[in-house]
C-alpha atoms as a PDB file:
ATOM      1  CA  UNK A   1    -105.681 215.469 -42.715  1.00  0.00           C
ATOM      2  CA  UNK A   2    -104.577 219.110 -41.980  1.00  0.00           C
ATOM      3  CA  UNK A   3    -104.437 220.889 -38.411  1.00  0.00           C
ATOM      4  CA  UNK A   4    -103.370 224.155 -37.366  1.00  0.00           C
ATOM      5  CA  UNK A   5    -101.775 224.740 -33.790  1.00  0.00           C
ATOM      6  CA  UNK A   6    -100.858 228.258 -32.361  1.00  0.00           C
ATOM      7  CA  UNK A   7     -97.258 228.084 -31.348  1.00  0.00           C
ATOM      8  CA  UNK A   8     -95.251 230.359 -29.448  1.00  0.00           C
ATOM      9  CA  UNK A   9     -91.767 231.469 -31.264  1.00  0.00           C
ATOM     10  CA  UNK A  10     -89.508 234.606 -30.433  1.00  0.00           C
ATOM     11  CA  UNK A  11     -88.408 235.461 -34.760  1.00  0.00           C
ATOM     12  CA  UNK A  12     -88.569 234.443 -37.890  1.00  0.00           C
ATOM     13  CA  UNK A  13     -85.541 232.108 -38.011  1.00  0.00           C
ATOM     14  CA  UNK A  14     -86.559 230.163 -34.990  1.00  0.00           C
ATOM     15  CA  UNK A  15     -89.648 229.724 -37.027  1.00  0.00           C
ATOM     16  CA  UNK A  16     -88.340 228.302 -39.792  1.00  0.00           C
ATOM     17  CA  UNK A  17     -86.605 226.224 -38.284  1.00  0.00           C
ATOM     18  CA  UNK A  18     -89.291 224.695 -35.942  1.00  0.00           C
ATOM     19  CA  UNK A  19     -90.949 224.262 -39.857  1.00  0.00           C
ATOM     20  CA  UNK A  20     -87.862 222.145 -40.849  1.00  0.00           C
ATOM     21  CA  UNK A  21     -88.014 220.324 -37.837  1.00  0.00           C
ATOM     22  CA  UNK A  22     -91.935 219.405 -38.565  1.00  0.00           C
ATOM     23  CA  UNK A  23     -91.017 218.438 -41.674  1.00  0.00           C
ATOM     24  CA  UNK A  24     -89.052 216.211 -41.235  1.00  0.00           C
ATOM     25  CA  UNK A  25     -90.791 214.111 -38.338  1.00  0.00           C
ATOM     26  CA  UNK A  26     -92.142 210.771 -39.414  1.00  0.00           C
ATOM     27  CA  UNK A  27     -95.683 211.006 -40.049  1.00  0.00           C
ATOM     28  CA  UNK A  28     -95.580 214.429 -41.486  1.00  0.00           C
ATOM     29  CA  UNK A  29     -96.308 215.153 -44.876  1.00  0.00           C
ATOM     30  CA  UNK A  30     -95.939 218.799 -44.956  1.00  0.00           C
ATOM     31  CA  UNK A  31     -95.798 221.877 -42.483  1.00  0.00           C
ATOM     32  CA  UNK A  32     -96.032 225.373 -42.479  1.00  0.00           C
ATOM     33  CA  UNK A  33     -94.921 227.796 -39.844  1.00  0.00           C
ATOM     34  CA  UNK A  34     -96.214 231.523 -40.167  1.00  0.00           C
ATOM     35  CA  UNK A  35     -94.118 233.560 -37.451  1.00  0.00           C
ATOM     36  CA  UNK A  36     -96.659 236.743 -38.272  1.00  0.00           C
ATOM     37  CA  UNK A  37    -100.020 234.728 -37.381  1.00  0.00           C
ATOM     38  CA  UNK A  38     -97.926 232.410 -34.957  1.00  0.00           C
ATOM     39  CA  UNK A  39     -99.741 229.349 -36.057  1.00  0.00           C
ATOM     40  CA  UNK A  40     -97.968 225.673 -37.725  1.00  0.00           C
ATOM     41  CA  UNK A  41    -100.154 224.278 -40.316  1.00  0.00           C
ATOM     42  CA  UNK A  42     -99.453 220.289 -40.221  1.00  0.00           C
ATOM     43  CA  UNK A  43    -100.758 218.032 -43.007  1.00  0.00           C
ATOM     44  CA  UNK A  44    -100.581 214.530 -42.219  1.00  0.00           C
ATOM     45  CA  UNK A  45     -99.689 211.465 -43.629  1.00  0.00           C
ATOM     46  CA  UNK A  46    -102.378 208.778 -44.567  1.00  0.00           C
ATOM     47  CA  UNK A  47    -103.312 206.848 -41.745  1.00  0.00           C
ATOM     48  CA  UNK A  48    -101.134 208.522 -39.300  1.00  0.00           C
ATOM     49  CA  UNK A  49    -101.869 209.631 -35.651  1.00  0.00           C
ATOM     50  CA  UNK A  50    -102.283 213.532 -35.538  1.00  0.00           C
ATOM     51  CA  UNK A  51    -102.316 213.579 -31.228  1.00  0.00           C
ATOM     52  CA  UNK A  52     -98.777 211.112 -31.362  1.00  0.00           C
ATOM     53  CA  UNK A  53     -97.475 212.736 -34.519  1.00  0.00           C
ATOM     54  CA  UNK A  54     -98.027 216.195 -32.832  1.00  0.00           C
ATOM     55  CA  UNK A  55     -95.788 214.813 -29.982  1.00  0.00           C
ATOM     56  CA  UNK A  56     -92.857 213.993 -31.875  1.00  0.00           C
ATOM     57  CA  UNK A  57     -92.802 217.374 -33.415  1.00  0.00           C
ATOM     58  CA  UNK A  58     -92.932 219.347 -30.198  1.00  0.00           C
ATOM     59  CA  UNK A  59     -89.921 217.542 -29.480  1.00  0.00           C
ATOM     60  CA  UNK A  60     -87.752 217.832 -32.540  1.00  0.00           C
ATOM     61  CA  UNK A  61     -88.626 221.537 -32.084  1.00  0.00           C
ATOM     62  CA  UNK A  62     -87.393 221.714 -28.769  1.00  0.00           C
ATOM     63  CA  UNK A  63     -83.876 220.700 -29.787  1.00  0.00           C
ATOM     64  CA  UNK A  64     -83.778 223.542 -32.245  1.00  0.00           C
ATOM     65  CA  UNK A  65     -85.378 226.009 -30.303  1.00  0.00           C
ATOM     66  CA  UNK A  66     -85.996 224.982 -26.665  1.00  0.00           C
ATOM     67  CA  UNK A  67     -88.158 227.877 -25.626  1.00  0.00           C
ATOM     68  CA  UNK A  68     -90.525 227.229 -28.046  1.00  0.00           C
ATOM     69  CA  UNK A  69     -94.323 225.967 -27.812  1.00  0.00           C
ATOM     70  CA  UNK A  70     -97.166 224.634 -29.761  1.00  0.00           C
ATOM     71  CA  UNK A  71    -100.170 224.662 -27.758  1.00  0.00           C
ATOM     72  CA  UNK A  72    -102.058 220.828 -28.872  1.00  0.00           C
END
């Protein structure tokens, strides 16, 4: 299953690093951050919970980027 969320990021490298950070939470199987449309595109895993998933990416964002958001 893909989702798209509109996030809130000040540049480009804070962007890609909120995308690494997606990317590497459990239950993701790929993410894409677009800092010019300000929207993370989040494919999920098989089976996986989008709303719990989605929680656990917010917060391995925040530690790389604490003034970040993505609106759920």
């Amino acid at each position: 299953m893909k989702k798209s969320y509109k996030i809130e990021v000040d540049c480009a490298n804070c962007a890609n690093k909120m995308e690494q950070a997606a990317k590497s939470t459990e239950g993701v199987k790929d993410a894409v951050v677009n800092f010019m449309t300000l929207k993370m595109n989040v494919e999920f895993e098989e089976g996986a919970d989008p709303k719990a998933v989605m929680q656990q990416v917010r917060k391995a964002c925040k530690k790389v980027e604490d003034d970040c958001e993505i609106y759920l």
